[in-house]
Protein backbone atom coordinates (compact mmCIF):
# COMPACT_ATOMS: atom_id res chain seq x y z
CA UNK A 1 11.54 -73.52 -67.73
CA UNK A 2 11.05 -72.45 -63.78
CA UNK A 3 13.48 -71.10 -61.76
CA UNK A 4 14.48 -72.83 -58.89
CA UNK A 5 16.31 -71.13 -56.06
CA UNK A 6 18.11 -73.25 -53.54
CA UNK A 7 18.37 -70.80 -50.92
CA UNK A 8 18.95 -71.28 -46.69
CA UNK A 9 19.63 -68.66 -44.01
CA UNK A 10 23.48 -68.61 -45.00
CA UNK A 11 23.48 -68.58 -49.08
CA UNK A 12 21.90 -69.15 -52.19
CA UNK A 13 22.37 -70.54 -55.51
CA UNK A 14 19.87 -70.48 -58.71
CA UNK A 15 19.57 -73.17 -61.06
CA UNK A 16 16.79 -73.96 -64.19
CA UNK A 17 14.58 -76.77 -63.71
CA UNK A 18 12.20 -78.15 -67.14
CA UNK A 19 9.01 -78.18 -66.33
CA UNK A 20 7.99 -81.95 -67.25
CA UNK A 21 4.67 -84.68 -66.67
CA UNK A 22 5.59 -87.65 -64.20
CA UNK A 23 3.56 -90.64 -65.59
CA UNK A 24 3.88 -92.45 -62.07
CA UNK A 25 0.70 -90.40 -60.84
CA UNK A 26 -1.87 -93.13 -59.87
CA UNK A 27 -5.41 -91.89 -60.88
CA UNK A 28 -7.10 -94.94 -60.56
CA UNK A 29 -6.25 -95.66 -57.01
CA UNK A 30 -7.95 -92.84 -54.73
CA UNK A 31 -5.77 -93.90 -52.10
CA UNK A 32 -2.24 -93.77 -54.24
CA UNK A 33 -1.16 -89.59 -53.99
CA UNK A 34 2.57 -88.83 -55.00
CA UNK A 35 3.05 -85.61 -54.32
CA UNK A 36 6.24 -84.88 -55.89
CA UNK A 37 4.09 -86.32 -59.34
CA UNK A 38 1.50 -83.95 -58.42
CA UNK A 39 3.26 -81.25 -58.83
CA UNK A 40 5.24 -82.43 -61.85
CA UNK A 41 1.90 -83.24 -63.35
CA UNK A 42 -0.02 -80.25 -62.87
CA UNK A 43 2.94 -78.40 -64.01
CA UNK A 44 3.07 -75.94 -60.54
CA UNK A 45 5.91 -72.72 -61.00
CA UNK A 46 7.48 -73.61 -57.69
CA UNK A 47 10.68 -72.27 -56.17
CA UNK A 48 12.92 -74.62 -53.59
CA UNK A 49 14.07 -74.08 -50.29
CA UNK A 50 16.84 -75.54 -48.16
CA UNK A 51 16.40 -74.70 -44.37
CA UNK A 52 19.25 -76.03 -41.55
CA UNK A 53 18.19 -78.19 -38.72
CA UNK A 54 16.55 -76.04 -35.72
CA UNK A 55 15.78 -73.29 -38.39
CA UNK A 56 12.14 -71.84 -38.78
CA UNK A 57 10.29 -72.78 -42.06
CA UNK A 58 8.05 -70.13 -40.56
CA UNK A 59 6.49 -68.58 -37.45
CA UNK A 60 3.20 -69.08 -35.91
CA UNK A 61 1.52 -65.50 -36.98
CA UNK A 62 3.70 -65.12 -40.12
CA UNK A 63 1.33 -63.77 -43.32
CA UNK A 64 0.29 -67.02 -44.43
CA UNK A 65 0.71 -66.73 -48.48
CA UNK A 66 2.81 -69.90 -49.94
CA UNK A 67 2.49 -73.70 -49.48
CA UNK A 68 5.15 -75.72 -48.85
CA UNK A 69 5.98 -79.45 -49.93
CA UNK A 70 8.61 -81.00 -47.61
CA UNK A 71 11.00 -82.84 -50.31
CA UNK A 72 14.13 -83.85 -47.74
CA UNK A 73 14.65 -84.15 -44.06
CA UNK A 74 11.31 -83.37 -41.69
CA UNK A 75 9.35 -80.23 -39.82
CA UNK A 76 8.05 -79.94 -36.15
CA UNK A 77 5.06 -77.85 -36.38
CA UNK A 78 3.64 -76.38 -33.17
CA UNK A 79 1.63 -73.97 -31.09
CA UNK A 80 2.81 -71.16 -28.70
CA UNK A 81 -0.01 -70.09 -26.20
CA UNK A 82 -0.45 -66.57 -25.19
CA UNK A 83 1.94 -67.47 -21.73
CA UNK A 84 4.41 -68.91 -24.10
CA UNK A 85 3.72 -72.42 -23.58
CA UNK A 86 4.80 -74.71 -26.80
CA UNK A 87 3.30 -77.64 -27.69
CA UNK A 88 4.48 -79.74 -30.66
CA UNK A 89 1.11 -80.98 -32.46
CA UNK A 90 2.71 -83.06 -35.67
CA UNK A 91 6.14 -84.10 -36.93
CA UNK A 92 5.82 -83.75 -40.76
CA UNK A 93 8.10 -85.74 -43.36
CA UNK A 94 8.90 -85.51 -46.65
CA UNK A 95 5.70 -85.88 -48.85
CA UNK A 96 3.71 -83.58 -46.46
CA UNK A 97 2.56 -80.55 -47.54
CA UNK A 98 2.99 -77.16 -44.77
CA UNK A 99 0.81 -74.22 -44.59
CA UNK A 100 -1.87 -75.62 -46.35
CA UNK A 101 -4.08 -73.00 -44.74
CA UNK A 102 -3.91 -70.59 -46.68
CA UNK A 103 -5.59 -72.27 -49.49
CA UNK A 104 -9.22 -71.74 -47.30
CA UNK A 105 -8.37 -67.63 -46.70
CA UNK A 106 -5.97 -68.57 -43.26
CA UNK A 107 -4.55 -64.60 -43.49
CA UNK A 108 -1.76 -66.27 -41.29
CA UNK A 109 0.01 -69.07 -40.11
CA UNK A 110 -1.69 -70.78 -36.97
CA UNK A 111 1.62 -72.64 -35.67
CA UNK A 112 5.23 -72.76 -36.00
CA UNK A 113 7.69 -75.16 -38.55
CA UNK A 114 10.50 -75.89 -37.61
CA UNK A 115 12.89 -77.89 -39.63
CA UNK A 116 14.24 -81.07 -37.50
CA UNK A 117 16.98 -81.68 -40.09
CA UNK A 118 18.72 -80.67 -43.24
CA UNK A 119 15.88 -80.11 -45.08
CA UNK A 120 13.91 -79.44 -48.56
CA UNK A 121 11.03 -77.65 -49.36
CA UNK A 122 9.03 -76.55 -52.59
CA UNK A 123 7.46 -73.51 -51.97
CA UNK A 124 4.60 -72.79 -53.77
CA UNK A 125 2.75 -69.19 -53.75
CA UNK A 126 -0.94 -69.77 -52.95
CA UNK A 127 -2.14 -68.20 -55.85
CA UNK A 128 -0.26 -70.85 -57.76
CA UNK A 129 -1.35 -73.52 -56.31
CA UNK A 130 -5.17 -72.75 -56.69
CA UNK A 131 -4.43 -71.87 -60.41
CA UNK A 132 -3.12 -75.60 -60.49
CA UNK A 133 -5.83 -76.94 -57.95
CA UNK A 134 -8.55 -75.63 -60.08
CA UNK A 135 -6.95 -76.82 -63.73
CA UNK A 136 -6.32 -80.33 -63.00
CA UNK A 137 -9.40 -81.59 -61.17
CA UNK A 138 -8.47 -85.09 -61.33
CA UNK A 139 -5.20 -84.67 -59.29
CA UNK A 140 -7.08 -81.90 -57.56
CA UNK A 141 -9.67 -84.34 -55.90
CA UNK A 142 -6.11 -86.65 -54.49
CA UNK A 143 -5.10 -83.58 -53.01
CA UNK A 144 -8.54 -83.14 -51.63
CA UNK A 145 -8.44 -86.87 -50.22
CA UNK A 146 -4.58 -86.23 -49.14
CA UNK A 147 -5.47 -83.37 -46.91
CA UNK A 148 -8.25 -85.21 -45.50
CA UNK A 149 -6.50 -88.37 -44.34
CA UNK A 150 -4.65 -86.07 -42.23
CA UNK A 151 -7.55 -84.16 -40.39
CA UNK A 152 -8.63 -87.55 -39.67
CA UNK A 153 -5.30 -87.95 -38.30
CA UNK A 154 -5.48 -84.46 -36.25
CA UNK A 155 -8.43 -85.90 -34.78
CA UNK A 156 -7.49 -88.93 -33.83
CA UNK A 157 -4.78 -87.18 -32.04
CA UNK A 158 -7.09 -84.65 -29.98
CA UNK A 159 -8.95 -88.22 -29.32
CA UNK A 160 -5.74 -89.67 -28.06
CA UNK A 161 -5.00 -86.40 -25.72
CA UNK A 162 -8.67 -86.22 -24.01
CA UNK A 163 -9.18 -89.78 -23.11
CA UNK A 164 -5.55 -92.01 -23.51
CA UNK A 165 -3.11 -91.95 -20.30
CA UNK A 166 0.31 -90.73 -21.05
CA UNK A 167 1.72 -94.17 -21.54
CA UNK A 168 -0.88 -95.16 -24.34
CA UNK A 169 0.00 -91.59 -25.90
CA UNK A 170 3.55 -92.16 -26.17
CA UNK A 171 3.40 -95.92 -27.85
CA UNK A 172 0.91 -94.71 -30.22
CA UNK A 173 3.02 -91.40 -31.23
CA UNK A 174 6.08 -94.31 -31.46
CA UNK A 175 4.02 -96.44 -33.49
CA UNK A 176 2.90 -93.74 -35.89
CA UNK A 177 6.56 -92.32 -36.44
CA UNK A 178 7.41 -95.68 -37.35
CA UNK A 179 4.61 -95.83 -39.80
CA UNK A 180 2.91 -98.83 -38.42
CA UNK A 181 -0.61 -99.34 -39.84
CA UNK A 182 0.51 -96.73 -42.71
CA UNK A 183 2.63 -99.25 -45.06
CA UNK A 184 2.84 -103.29 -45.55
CA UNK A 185 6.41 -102.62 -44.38
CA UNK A 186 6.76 -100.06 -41.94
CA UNK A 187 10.33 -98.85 -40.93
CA UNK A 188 11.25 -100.00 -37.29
CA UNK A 189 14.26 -97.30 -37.23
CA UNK A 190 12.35 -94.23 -36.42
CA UNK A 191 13.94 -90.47 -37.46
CA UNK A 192 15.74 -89.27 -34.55
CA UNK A 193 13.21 -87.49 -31.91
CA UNK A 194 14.06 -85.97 -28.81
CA UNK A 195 12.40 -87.41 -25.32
CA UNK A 196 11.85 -83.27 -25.23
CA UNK A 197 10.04 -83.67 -28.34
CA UNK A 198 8.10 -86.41 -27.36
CA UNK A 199 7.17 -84.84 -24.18
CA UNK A 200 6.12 -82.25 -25.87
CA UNK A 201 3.89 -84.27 -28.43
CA UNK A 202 1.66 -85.97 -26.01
CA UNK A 203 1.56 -83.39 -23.48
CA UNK A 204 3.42 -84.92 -20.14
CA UNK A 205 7.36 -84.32 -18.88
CA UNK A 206 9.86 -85.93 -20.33
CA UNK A 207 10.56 -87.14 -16.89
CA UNK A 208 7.53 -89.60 -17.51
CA UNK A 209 8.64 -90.18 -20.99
CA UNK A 210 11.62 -91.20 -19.72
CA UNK A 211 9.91 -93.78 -17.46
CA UNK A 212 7.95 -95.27 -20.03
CA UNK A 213 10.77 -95.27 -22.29
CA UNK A 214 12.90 -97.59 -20.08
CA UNK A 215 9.88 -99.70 -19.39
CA UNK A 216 9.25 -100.43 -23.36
CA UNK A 217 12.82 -101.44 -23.69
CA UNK A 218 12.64 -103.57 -20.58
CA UNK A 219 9.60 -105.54 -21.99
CA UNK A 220 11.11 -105.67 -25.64
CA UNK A 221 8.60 -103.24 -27.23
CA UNK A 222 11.65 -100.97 -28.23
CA UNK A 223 15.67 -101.01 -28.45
CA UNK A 224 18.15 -98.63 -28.79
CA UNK A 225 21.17 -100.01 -31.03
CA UNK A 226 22.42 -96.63 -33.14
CA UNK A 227 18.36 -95.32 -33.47
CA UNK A 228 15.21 -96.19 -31.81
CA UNK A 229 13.94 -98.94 -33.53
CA UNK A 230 9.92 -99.84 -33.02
CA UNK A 231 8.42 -103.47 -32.78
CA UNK A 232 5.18 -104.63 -33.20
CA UNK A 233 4.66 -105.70 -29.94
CA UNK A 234 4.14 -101.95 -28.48
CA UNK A 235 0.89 -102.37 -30.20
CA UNK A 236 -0.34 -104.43 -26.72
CA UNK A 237 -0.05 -101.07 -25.25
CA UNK A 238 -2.34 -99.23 -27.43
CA UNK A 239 -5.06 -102.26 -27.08
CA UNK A 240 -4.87 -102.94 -23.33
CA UNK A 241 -7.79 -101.75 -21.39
């Protein structure tokens, strides 16, 4: 059995969970990683954590000494510079992993999560997860992959800040949230994100965002009917020269 605290800034309760193998773990496709069956699989001693919207997963400079898997809701990781300028460098959703760090000797965290709704996290102690990592080498090397699709990601966004204007940044960051290019059927309804936010994402005001906001709606690329949904079409934007 492992022990599973539910636990936020205001309470906590305890509750058993069996420890148990998920069969829908897809070894034979190298591009097919289920986290939550990874974990299940490799049988990882994991507590869970619920965290309130605005409230700090934890802080850039923290010891860095768990892992976290986002389960429910979503994290806005970012950087504080040393005159206390933030920027937000990835919105994480569930299926993402935090912190992973750590794993490489990271003696502490290099940014900031925040959680950006109710949300759900496994926490797992480093220690643990290497114990796990170096076990079960098959699921092992689609963590490995996992964590490399994102770098590629990372640098694809430092790619996008150096040489895109503003108004490329902000239909690709639109396009990604809605997970075009990602999935056969991406969702068009994207989680709710501040113009702040996004301001803060691709490095420009949210004066500008704002601008190029109402301009995407005007030419169809977006709409605003109970969430900001994302068409296609914003794709033009990315692709023009």
């Amino acid at each position: 059995m492992v022990l599973s605290l539910y636990s936020s800034g205001d309470g906590m309760k305890t509750t058993t969970k069996s420890r148990k193998t998920n069969s829908k773990l897809d070894l034979k496709n190298p591009r097919a990683f289920d986290a939550q069956a990874f974990l299940d699989s490799a049988d990882v001693a994991r507590k869970v954590v619920s965290y309130r919207a605005s409230e700090k997963i934890y802080a850039q400079g923290d010891p860095a000494t768990s892992v976290r898997y986002i389960q429910k809701g979503g994290a806005r990781l970012s950087v504080i510079n040393e005159a206390g300028k933030e920027a937000v460098i990835a919105i994480l959703e569930p299926g993402d992993f935090l912190g992973v760090g750590c794993l490489a000797g990271q003696p502490v965290y290099m940014g900031t999560a925040t959680a950006i709704a109710a949300t759900t996290a496994f926490v797992i102690e480093r220690a643990e997860m290497i114990r796990a990592l170096h076990m079960e080498h098959e699921l092992s090397d689609r963590f490995i992959a996992h964590m490399l699709e994102r770098n590629i990601r990372i640098e694809e966004d430092l790619v996008d800040q150096l040489f895109n204007s503003s108004e490329k940044r902000l239909a690709r960051t639109l396009l990604l949230l809605a997970h075009y290019g990602k999935q056969d059927h991406p969702q068009e309804t994207i989680p709710k994100v501040s113009q702040e936010m996004l301001a803060e994402m691709i490095g420009t005001t949210r004066s500008r965002v704002n601008f190029f906001m109402n301009k995407f709606r005007k030419l169809g690329f977006i709409d605003y009917n109970g969430g900001l949904k994302v068409h296609k079409s914003l794709l033009s934007v990315v692709l023009h020269e």
